[in-house]
N, C-alpha and C. Protein backbone atom coordinates (compact mmCIF):
# COMPACT_ATOMS: atom_id res chain seq x y z
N UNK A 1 -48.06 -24.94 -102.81
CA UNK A 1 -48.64 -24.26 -103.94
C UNK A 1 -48.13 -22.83 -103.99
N UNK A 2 -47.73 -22.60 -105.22
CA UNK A 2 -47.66 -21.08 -105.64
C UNK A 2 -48.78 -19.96 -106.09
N UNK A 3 -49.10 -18.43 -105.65
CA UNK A 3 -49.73 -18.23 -106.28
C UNK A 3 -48.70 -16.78 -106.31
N UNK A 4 -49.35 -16.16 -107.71
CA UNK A 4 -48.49 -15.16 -108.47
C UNK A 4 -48.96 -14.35 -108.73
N UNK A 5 -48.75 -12.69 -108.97
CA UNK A 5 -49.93 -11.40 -108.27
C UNK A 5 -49.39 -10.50 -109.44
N UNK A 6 -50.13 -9.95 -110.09
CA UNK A 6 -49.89 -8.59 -110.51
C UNK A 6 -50.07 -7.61 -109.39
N UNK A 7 -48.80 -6.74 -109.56
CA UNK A 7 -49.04 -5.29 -107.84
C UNK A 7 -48.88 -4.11 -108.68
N UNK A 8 -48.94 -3.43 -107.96
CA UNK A 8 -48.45 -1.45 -108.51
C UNK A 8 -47.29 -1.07 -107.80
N UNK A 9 -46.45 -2.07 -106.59
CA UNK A 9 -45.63 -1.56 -105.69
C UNK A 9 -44.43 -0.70 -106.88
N UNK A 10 -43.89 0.04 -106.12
CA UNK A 10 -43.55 1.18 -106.49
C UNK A 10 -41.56 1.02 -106.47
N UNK A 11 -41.57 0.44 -105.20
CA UNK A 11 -39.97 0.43 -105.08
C UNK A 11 -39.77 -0.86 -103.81
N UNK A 12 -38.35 -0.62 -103.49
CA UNK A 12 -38.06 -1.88 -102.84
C UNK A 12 -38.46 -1.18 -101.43
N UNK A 13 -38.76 -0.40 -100.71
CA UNK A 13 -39.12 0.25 -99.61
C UNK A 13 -40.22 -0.31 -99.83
N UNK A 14 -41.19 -0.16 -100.27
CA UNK A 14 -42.65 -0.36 -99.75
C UNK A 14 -43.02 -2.01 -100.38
N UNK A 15 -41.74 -2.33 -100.84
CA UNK A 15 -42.27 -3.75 -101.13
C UNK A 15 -41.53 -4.53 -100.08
N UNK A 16 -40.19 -3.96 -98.92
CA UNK A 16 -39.93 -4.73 -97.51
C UNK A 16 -41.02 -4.42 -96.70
N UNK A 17 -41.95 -3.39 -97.13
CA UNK A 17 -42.73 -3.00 -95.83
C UNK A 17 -44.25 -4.28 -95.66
N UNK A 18 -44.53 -4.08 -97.02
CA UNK A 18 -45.70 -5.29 -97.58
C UNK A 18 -45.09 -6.69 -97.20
N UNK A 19 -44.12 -7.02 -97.28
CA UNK A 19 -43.77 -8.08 -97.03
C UNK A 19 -43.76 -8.40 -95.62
N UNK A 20 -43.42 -7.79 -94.79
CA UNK A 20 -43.54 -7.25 -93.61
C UNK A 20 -44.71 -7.63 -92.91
N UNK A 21 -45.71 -7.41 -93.04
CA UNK A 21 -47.12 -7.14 -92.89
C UNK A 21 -47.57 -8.48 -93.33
N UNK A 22 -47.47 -8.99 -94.66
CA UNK A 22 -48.30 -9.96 -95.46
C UNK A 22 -47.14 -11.33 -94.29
N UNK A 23 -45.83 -11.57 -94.17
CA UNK A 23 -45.22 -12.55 -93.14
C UNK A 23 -45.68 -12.97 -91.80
N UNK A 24 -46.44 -11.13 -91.34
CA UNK A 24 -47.16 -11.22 -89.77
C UNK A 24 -48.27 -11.90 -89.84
N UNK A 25 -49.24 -11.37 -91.31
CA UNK A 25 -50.88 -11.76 -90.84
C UNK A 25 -51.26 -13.62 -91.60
N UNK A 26 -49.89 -13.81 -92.18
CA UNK A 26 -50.23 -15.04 -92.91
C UNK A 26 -48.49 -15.72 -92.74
N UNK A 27 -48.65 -16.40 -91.78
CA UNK A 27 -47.54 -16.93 -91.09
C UNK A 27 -47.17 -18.51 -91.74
N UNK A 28 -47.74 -18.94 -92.41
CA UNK A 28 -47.95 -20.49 -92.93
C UNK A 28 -47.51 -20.03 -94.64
N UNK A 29 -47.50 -18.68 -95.46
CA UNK A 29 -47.05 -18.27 -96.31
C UNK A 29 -45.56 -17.81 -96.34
N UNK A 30 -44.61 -17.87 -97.89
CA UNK A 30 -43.31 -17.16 -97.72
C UNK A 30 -43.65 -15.88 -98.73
N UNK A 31 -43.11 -15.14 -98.85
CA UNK A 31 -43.76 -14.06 -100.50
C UNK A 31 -42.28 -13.66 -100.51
N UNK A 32 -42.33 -13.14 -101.70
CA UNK A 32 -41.10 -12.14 -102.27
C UNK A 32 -41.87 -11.53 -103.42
N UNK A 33 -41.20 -10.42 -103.67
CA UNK A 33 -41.72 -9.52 -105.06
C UNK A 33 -40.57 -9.51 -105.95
N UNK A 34 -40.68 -9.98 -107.45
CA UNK A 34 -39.79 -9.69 -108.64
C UNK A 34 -40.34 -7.98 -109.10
N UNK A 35 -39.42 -7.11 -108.86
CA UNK A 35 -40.03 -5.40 -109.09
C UNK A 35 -39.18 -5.19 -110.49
N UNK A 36 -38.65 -6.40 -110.72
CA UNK A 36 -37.52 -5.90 -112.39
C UNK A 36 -39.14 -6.42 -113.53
N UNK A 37 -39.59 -7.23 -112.82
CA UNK A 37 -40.81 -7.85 -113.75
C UNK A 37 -41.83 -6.88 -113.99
N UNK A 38 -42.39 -6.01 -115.43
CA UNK A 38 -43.28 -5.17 -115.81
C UNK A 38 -44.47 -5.13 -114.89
N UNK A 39 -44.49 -6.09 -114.53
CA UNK A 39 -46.17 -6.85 -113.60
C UNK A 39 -45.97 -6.44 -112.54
N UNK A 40 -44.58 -6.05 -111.45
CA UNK A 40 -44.23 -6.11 -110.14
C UNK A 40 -44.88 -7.24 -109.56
N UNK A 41 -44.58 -8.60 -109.77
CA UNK A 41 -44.94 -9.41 -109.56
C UNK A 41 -44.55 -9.93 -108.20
N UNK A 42 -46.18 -10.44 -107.40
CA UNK A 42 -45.36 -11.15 -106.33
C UNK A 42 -45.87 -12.43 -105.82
N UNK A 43 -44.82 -13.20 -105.93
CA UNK A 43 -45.03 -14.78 -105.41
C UNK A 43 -45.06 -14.88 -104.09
N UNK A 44 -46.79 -16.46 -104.04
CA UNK A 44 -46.82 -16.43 -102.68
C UNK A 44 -46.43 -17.99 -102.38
N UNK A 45 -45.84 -18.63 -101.53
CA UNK A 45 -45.46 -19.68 -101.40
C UNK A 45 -46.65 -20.38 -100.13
N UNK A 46 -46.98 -21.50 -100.27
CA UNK A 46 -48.24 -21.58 -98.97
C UNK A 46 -47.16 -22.82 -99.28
N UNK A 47 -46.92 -23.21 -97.16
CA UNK A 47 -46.06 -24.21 -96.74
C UNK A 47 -46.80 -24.99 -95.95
N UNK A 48 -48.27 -24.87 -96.50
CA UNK A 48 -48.96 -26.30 -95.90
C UNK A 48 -50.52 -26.71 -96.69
N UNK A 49 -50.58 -25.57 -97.88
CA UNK A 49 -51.47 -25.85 -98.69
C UNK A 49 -51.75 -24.96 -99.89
N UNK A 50 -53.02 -24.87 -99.93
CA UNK A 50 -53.07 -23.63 -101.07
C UNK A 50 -52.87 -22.23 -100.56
N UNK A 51 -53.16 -21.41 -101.70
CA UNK A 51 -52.82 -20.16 -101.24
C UNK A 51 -54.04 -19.14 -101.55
N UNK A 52 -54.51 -18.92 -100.60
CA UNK A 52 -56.09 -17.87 -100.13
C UNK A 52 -55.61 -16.50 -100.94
N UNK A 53 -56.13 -16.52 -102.37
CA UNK A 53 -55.50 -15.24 -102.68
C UNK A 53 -56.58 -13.74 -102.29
N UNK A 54 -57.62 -14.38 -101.66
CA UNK A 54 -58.56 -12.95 -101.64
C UNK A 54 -58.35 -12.22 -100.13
N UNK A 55 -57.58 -13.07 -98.87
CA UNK A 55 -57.09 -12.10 -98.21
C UNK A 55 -56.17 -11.60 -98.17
N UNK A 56 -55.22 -11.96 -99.17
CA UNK A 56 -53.77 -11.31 -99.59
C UNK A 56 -54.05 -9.69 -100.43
N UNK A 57 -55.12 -10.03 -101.19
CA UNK A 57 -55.68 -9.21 -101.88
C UNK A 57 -56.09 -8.14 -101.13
N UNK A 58 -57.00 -8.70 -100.48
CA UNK A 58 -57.61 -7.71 -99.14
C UNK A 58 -56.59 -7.03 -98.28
N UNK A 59 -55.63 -7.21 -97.69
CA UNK A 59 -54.74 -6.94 -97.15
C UNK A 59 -53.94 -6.04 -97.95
N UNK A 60 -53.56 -6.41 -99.18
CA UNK A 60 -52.99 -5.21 -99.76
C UNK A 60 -53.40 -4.05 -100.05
N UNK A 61 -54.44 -4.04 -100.66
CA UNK A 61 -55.47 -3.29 -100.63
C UNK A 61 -55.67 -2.11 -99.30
N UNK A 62 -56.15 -2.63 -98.06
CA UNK A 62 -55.90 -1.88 -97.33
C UNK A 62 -54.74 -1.19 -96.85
N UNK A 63 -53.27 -1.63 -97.28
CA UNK A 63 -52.03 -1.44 -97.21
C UNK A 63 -51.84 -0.11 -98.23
N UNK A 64 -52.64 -0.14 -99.16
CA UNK A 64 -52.70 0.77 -100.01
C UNK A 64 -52.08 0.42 -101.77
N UNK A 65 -51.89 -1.19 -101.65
CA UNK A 65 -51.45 -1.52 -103.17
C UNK A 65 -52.71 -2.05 -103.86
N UNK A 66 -52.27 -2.36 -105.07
CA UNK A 66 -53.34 -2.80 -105.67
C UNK A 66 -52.66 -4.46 -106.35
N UNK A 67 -53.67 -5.69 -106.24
CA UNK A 67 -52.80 -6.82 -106.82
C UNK A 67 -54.39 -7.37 -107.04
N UNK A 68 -53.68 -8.49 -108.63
CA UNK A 68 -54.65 -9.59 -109.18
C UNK A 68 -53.65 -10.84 -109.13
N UNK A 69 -54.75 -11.69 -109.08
CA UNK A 69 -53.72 -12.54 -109.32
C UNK A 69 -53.77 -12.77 -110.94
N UNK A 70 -52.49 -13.28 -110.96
CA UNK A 70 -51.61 -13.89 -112.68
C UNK A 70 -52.81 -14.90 -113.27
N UNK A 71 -53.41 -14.21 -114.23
CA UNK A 71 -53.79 -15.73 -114.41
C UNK A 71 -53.09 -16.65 -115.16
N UNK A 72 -53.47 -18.23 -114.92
CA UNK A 72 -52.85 -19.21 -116.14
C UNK A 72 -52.67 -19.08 -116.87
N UNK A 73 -51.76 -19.06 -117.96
CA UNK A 73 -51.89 -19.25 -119.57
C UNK A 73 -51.37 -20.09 -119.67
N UNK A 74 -52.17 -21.60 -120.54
CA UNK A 74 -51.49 -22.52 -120.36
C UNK A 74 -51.04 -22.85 -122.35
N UNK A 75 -49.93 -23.08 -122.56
CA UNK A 75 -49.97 -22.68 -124.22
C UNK A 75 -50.27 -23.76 -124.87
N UNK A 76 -50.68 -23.57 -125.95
CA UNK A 76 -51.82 -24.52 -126.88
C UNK A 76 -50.37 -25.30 -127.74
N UNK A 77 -49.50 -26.18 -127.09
CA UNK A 77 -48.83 -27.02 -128.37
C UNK A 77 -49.00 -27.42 -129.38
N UNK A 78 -50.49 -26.85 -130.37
CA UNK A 78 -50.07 -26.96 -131.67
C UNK A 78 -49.56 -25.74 -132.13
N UNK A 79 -49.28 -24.39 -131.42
CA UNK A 79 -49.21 -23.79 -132.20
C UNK A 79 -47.77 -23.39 -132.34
């Protein structure tokens, strides 16, 4: 399962450093950040189930970023 984050990260320095950190404390996850994406979006990959987005959250947070997760939009085919 994927889950997908709105962040505030700033540049590619503090988004190797988060990554860094989020690889150590959640080892069963992969992440990368798209920083060209308005959102600084970052995908979390879980390689044995879902993906716990409220200690990712938590963790960033104390890291000093700020992230939501993406929500769904799923589009209405009639329109």
């Amino acid at each position: 399962m994927v889950e997908v984050f709105i962040t505030d990260v700033k540049d590619q320095r503090e988004a190797q450093m988060l990554l860094e950190q989020l690889h150590a404390a959640f080892t069963g996850y992969e992440a990368n950040f798209d920083l060209e994406d308005c959102d600084r979006i970052l995908r979390v990959l879980s390689i044995t189930g879902c993906v716990e987005s409220r200690p990712i959250i938590g963790l960033l947070k104390e890291l000093g970023c700020h992230a939501q997760v993406l929500p769904d939009i799923i589009p209405d085919p009639r329109i």
